[in-house]
N, C-alpha and C. Protein backbone atom coordinates (compact mmCIF):
# COMPACT_ATOMS: atom_id res chain seq x y z
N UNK A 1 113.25 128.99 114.71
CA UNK A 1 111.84 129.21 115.00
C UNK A 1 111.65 130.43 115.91
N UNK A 2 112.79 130.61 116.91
CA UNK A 2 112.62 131.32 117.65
C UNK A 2 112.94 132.87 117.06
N UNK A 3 113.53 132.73 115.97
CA UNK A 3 113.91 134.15 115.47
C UNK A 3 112.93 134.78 114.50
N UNK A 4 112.04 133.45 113.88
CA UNK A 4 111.08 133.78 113.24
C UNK A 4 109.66 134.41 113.92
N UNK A 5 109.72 133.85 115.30
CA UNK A 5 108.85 134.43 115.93
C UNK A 5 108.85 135.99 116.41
N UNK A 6 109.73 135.91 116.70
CA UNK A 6 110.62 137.73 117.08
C UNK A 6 109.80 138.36 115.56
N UNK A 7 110.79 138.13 114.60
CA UNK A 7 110.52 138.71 113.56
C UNK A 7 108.86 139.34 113.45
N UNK A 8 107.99 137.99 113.69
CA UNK A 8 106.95 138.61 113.13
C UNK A 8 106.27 139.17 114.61
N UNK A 9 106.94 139.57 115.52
CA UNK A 9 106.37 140.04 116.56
C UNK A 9 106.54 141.47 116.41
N UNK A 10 107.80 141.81 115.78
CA UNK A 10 108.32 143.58 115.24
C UNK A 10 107.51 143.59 114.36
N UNK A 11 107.08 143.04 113.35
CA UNK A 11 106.08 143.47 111.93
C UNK A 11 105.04 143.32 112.68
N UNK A 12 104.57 143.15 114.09
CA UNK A 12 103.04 143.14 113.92
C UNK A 12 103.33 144.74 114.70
N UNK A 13 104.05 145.03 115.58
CA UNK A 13 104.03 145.82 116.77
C UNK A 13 104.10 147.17 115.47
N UNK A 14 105.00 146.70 114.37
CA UNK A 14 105.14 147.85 113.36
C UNK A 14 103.91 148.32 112.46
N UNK A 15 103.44 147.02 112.32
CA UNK A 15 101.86 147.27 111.79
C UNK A 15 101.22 148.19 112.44
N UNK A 16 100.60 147.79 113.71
CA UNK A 16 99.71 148.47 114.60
C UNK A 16 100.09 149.82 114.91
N UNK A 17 101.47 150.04 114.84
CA UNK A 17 101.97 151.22 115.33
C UNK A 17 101.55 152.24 113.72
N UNK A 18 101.68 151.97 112.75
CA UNK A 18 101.54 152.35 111.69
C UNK A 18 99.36 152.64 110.99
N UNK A 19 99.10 151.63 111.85
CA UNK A 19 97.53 151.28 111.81
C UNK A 19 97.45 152.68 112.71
N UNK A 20 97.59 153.32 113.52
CA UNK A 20 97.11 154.31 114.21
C UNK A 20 97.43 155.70 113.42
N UNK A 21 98.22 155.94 112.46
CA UNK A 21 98.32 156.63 111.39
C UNK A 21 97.67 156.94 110.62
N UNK A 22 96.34 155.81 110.46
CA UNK A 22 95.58 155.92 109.23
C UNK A 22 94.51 156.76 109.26
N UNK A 23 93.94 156.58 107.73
CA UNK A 23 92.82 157.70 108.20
C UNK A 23 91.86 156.41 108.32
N UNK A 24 90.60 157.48 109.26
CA UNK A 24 89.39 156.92 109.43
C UNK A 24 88.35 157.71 108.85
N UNK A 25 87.04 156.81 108.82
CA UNK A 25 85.83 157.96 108.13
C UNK A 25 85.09 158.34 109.37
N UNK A 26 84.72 159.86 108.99
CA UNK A 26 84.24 160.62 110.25
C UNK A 26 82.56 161.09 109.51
N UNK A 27 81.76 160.66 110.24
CA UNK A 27 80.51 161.36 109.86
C UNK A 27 79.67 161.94 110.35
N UNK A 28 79.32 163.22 109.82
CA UNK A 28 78.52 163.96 111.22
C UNK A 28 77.06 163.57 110.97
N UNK A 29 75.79 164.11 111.67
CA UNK A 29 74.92 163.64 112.05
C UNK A 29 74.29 164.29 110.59
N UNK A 30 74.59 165.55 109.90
CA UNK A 30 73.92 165.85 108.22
C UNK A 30 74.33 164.56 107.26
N UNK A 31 75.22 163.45 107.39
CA UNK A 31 75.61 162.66 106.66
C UNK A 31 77.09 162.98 106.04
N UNK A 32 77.90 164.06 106.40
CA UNK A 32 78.91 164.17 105.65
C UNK A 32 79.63 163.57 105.90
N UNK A 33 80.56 162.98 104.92
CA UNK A 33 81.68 161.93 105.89
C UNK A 33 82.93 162.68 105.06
N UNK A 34 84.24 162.87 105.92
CA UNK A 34 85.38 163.04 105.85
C UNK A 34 86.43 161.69 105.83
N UNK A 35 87.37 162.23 105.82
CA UNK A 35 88.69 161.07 106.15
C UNK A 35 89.50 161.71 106.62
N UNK A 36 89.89 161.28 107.93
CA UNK A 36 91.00 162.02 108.73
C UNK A 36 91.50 160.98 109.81
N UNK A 37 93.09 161.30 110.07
CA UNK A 37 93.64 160.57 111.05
C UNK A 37 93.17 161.09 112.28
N UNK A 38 93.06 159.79 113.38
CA UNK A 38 92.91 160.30 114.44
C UNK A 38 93.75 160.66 115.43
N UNK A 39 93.53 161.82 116.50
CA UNK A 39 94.71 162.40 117.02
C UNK A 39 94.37 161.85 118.58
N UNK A 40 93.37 162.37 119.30
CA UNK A 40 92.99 162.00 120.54
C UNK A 40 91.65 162.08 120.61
N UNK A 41 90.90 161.64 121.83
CA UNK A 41 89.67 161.96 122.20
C UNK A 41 89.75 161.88 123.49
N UNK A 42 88.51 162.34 124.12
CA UNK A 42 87.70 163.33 125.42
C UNK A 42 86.42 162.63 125.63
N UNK A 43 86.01 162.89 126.23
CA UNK A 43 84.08 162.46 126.39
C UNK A 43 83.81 163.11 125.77
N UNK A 44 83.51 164.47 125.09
CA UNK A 44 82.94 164.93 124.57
C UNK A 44 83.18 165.72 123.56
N UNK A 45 84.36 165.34 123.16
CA UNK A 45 85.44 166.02 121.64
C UNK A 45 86.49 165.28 120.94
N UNK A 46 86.97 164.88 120.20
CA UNK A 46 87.91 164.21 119.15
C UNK A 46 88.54 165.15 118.03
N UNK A 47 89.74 164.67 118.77
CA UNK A 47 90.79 165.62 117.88
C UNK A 47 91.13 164.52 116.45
N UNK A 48 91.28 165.62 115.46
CA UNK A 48 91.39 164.50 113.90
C UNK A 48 92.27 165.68 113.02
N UNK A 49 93.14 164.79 112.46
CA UNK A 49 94.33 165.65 111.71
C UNK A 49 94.18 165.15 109.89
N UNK A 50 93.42 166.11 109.43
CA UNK A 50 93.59 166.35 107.95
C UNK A 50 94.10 167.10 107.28
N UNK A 51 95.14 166.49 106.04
CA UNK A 51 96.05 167.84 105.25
C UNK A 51 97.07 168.62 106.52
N UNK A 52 97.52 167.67 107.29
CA UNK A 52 98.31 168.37 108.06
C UNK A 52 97.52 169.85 109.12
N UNK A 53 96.38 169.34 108.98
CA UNK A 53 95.65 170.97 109.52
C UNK A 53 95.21 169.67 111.44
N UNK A 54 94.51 170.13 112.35
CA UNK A 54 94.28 169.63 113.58
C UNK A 54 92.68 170.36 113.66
N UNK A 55 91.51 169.24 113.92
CA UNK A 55 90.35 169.96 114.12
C UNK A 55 89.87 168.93 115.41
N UNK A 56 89.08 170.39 116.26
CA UNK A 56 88.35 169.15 117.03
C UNK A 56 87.00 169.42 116.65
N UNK A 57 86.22 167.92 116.94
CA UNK A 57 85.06 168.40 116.90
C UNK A 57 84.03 167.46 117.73
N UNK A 58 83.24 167.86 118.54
CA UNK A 58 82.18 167.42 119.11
C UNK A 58 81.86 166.03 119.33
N UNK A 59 81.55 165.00 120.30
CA UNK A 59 81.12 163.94 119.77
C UNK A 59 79.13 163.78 119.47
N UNK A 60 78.93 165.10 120.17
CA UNK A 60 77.49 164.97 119.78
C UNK A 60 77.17 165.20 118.65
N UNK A 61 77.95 166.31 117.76
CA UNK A 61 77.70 166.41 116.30
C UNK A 61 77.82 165.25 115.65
N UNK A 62 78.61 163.96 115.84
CA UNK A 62 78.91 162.49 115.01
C UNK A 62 77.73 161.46 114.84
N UNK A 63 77.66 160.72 113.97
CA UNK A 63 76.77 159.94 114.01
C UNK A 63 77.35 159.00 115.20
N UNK A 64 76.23 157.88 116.12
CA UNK A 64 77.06 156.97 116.70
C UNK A 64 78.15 156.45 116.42
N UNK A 65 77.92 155.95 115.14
CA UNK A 65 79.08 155.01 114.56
C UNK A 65 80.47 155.69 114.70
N UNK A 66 80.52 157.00 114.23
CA UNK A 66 81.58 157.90 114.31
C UNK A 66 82.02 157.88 116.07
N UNK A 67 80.81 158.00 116.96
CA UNK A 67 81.22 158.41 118.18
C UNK A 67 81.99 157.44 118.84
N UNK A 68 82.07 155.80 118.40
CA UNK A 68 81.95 154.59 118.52
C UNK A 68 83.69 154.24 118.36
N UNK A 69 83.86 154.77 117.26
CA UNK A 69 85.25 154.67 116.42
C UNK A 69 86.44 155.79 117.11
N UNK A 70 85.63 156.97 117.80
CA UNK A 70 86.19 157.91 118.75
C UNK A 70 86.77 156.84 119.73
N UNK A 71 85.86 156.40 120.73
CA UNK A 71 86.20 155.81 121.88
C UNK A 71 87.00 154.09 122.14
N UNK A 72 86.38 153.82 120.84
CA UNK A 72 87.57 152.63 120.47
C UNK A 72 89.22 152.84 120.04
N UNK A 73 89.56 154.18 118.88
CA UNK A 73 90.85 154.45 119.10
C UNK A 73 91.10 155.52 120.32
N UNK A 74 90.64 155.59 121.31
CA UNK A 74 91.08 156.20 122.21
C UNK A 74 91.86 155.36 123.10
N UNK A 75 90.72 154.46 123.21
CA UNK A 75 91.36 152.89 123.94
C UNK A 75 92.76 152.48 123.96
N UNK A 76 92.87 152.11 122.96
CA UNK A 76 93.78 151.62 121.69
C UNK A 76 94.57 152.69 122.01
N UNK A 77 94.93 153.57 121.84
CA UNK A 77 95.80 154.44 122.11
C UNK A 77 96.24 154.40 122.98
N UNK A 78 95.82 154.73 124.07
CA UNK A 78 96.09 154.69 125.49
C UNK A 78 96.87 153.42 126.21
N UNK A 79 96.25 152.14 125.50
CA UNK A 79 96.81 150.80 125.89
C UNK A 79 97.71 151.26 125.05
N UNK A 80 98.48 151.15 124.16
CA UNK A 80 99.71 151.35 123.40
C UNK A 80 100.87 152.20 123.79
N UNK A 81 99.92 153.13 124.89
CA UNK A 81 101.18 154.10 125.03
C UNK A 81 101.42 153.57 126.41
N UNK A 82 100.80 153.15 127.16
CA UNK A 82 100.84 152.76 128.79
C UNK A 82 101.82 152.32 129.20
N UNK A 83 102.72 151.21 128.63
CA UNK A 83 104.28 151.33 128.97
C UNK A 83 105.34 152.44 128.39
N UNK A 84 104.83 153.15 128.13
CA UNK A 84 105.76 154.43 128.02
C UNK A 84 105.64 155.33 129.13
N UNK A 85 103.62 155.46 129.76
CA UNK A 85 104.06 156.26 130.67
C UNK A 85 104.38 155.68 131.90
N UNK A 86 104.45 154.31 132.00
CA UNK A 86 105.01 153.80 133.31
C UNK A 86 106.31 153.76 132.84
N UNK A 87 107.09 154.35 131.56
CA UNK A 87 108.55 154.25 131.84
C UNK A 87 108.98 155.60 132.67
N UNK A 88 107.81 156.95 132.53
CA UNK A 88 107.98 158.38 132.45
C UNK A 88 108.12 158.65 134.26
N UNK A 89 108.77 159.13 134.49
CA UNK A 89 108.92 160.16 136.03
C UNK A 89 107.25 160.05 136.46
N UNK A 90 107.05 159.68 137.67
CA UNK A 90 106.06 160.49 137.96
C UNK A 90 105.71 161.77 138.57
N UNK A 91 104.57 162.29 138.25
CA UNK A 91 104.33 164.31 137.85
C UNK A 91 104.21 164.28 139.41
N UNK A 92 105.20 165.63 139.59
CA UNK A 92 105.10 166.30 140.83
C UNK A 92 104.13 166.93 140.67
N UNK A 93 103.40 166.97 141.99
CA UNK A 93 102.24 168.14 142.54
C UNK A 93 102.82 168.64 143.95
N UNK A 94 102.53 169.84 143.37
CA UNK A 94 102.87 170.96 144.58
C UNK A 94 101.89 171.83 144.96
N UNK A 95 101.85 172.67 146.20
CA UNK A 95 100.80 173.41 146.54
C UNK A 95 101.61 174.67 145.65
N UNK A 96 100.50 176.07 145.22
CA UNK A 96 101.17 176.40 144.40
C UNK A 96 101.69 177.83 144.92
N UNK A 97 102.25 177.74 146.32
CA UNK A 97 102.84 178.73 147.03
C UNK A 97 104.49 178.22 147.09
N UNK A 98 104.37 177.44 146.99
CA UNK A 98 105.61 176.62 146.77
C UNK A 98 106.35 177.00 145.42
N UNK A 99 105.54 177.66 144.19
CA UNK A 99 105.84 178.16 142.77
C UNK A 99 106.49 179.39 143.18
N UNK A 100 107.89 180.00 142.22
CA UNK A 100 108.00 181.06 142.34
C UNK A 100 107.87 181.37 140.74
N UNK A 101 107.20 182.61 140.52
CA UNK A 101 107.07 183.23 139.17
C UNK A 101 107.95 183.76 138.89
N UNK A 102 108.55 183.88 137.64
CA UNK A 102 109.84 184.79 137.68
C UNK A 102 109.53 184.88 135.95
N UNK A 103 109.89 186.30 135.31
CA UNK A 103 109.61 186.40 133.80
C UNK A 103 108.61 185.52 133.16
N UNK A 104 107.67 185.53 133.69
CA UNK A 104 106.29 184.81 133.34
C UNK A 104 106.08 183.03 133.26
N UNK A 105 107.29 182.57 133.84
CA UNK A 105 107.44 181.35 134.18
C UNK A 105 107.11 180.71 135.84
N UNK A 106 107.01 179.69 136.10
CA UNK A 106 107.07 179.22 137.41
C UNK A 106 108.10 178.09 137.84
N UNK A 107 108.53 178.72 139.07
CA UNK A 107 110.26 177.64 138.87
C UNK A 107 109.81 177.15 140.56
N UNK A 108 110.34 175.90 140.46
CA UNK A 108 110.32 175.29 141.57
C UNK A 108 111.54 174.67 142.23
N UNK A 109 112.10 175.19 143.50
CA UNK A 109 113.44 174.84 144.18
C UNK A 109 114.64 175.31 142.96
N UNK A 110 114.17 176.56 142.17
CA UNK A 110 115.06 177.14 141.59
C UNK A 110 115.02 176.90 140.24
N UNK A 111 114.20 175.53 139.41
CA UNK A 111 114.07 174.96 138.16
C UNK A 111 112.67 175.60 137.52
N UNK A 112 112.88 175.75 136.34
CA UNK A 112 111.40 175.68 135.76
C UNK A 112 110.94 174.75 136.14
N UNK A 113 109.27 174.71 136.42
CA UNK A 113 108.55 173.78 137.08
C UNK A 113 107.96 172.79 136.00
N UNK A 114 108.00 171.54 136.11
CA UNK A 114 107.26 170.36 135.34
C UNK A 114 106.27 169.72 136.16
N UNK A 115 105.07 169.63 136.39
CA UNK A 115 104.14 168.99 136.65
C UNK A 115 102.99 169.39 137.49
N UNK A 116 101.84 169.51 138.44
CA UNK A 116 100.78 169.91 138.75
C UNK A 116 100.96 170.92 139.70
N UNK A 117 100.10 171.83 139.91
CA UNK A 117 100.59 172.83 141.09
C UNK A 117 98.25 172.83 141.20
N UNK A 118 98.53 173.06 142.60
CA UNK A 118 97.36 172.95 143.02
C UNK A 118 97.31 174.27 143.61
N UNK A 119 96.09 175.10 143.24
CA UNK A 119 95.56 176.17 144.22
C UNK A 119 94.13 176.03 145.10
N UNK A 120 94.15 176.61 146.50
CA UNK A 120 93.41 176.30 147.37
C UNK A 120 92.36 177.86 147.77
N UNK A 121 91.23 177.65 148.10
CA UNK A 121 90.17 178.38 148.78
C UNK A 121 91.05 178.31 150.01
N UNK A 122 91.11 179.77 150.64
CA UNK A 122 91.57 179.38 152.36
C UNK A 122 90.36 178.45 153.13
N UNK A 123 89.00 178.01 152.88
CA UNK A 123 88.71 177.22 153.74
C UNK A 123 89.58 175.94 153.07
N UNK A 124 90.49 175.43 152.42
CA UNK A 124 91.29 174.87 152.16
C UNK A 124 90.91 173.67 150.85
N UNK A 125 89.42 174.09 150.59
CA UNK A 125 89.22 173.72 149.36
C UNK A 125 90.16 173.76 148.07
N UNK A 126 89.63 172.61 146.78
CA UNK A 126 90.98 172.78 145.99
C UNK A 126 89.83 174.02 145.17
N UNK A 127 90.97 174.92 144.01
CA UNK A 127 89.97 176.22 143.76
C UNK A 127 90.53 176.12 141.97
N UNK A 128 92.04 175.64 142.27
CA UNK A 128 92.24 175.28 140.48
C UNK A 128 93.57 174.42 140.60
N UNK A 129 93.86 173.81 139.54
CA UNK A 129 94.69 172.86 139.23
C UNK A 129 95.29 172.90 138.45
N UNK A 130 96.35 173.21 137.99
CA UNK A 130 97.11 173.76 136.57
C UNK A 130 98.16 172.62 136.09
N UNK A 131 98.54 172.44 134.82
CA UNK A 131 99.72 171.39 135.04
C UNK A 131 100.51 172.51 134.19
N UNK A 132 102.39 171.86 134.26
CA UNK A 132 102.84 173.06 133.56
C UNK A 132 104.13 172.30 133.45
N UNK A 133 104.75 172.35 132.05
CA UNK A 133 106.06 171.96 131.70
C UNK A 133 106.91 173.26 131.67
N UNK A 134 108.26 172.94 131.82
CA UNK A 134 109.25 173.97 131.67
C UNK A 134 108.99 175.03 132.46
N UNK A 135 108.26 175.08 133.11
CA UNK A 135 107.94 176.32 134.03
C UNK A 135 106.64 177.18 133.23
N UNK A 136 106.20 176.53 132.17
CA UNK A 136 105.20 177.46 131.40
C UNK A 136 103.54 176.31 131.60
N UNK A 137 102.28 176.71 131.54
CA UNK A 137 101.09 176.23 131.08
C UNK A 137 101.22 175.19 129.75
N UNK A 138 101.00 174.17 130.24
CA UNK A 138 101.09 172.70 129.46
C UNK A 138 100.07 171.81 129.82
N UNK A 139 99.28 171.40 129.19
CA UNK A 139 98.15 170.58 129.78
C UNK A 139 97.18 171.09 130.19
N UNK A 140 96.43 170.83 131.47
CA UNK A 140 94.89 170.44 131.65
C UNK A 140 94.98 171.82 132.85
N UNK A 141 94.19 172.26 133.05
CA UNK A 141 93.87 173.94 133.69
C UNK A 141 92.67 173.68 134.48
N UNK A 142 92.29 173.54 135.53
CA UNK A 142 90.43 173.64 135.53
C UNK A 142 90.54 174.08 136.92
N UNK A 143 89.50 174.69 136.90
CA UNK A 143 89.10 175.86 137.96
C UNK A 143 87.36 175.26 138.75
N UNK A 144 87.44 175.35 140.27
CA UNK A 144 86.45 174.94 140.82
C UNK A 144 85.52 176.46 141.54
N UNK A 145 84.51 175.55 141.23
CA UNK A 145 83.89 176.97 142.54
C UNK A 145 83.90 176.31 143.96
N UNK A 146 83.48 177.29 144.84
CA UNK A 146 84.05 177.04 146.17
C UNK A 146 83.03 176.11 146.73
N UNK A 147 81.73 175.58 145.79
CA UNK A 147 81.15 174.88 146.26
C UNK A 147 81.51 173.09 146.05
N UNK A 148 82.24 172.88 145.27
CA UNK A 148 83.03 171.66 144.91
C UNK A 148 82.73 171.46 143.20
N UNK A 149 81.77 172.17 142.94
CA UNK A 149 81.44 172.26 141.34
C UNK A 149 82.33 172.86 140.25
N UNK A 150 82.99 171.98 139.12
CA UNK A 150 83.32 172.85 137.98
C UNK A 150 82.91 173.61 137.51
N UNK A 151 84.09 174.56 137.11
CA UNK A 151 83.83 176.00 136.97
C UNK A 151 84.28 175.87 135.42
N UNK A 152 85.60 176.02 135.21
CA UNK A 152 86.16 176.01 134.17
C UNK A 152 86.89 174.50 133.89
N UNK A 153 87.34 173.95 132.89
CA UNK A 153 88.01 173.26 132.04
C UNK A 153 88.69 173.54 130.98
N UNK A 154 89.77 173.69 130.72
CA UNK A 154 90.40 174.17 129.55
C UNK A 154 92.03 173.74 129.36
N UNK A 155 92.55 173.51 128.32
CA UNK A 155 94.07 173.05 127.86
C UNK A 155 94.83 173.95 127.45
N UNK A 156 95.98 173.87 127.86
CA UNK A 156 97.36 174.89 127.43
C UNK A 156 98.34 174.07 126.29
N UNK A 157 99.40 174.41 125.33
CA UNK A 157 100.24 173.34 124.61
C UNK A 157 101.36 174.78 124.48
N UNK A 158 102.29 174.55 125.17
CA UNK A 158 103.67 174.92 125.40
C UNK A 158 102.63 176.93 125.65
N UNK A 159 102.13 176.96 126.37
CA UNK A 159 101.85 178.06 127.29
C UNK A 159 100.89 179.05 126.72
N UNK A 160 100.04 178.34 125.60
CA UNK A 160 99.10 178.81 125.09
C UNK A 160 97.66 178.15 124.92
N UNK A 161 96.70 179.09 124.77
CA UNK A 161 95.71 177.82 125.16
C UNK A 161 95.44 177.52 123.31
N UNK A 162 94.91 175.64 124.23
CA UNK A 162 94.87 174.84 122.85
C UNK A 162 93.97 173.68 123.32
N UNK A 163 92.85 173.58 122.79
CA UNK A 163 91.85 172.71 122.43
C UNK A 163 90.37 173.27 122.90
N UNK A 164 89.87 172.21 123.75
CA UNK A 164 88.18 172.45 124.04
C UNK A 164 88.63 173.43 125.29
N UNK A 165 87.74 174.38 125.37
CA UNK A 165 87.34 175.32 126.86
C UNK A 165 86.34 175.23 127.12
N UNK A 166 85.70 174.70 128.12
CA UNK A 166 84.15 174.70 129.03
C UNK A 166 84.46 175.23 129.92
N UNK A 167 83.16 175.80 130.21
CA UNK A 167 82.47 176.87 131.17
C UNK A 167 81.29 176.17 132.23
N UNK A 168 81.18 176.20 133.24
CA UNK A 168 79.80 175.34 133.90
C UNK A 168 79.37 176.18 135.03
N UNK A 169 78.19 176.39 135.32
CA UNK A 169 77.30 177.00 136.28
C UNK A 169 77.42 176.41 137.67
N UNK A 170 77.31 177.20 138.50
CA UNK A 170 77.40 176.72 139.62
C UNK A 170 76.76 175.25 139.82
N UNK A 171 75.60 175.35 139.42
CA UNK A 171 75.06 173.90 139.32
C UNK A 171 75.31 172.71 138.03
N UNK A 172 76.22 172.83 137.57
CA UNK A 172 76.70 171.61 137.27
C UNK A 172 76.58 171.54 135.76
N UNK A 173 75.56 172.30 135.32
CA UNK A 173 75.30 172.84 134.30
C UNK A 173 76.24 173.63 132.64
N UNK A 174 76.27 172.81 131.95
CA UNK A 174 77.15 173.78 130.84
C UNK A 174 76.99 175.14 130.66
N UNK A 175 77.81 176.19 130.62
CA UNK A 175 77.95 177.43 130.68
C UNK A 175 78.12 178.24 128.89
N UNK A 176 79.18 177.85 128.68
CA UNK A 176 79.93 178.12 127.39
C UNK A 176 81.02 177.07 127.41
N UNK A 177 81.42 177.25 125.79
CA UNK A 177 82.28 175.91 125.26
C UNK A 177 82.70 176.74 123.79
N UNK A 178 83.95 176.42 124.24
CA UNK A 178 84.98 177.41 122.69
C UNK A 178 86.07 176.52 122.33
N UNK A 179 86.87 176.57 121.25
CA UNK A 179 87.95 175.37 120.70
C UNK A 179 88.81 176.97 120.40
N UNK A 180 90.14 176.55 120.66
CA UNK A 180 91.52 177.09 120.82
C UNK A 180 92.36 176.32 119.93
N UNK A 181 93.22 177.07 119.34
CA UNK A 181 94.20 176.72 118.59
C UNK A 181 95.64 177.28 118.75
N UNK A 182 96.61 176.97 119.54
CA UNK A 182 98.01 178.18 118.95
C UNK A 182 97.22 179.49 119.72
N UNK A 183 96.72 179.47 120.88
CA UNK A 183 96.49 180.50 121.66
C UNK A 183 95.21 181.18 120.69
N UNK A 184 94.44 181.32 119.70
CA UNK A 184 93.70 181.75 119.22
C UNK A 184 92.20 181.27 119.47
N UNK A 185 91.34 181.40 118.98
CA UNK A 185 89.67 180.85 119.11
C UNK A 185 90.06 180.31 118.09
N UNK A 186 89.07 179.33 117.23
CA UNK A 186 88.87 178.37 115.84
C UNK A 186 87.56 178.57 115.59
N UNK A 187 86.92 178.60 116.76
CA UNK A 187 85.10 178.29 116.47
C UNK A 187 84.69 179.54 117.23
N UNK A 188 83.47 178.78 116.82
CA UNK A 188 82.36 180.27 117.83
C UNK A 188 82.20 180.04 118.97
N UNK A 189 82.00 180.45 119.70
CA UNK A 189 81.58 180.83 121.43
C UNK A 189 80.34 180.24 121.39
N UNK A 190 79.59 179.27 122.09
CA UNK A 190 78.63 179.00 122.15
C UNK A 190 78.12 178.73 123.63
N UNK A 191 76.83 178.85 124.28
CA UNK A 191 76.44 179.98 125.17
C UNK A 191 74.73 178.82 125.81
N UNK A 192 74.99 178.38 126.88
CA UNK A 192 73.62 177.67 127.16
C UNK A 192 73.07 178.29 128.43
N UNK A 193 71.50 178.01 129.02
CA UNK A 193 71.25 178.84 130.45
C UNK A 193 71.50 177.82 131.21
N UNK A 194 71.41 178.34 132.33
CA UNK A 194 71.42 177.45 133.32
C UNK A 194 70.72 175.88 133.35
N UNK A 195 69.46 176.06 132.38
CA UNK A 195 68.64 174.85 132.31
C UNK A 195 69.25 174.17 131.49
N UNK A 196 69.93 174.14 130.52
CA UNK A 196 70.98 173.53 129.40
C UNK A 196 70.16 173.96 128.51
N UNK A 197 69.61 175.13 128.32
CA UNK A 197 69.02 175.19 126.45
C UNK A 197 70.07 176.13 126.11
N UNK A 198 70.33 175.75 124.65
CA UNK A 198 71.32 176.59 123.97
C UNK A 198 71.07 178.30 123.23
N UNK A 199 71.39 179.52 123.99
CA UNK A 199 71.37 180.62 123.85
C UNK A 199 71.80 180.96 122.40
């Protein structure tokens, strides 16, 4: 009994693990619906992998339902992976004077550097936050103004930029917002005022 239970405890864990593979239907707010696996999501973007290609796109362009199905496999994801990252090292943060640059890398106590490096305003405000594997730009980037307000937001993937980039006004306000691929643009530059109407 007891081996039968095991058993179907690997076929379910194999199921589910396999259930996150699938495709889902994506529909934007004109009615089009796609089918694509899902990759990750954001508050305000969802990454989805069709034909082997990677797109993000908006959650305001989605119908609810779509936006709905975003934030439920995000969940789901995240719970699934959560004992993996409590198996993982936890990420050093360093102040980022502590970095030495060397051939366009950053090495720390002599190693390429793995994990957060913080930069400061001399009134000792934080001013940006970088994370970085191997000594190169990996992950999450964002830049403050000196008033405590986001400035920038943007992602690196092995030292190039890759995904959503936002821009925000001193007041709190969306600025510009561009999607990155493999260090390239994908989309258009899109451009709001200070009041949030879109330029």
């Amino acid at each position: 009994m007891k081996k039968l239970l095991v058993g179907l405890c690997t076929v379910g864990l194999l199921a589910s693990s396999l259930a996150q593979a699938e495709e889902h239907e994506w529909t934007n707010k004109q009615g089009k619906t796609i089918k694509a696996e899902f990759v990750s999501a954001t508050n305000e973007a969802v990454t989805i992998s069709m034909k082997g290609k990677t797109y993000v796109v908006k959650l305001a362009d989605l119908t609810p339902q779509s936006r709905a199905l975003a934030a439920k496999l995000r969940v789901q994801k995240s719970t699934s992976q959560e004992p993996v990252t409590k198996a993982e090292a936890p990420k050093v943060v360093v102040d980022s004077d502590q970095l030495e640059r060397r051939d366009g890398l950053r090495y720390f106590k002599g190693k390429p550097f793995t994990g957060v490096a913080v930069y400061k305003y001399e009134n000792g405000k934080k001013k940006r936050e970088a994370t970085f594997k191997d000594g190169d730009y990996d992950g999450l980037y964002t830049v403050w103004y000196e008033n405590g307000q986001k400035e920038l937001e943007k992602t690196y993937k092995d030292g190039l930029e890759d995904g959503l980039w936002t821009w925000y006004y001193e007041n709190g306000q969306k600025k510009e917002e561009s999607t990155y691929k493999d260090g390239m643009p994908i989309s258009r530059r899109k451009y709001w005022d200070k009041d949030g109407n879109p330029e």
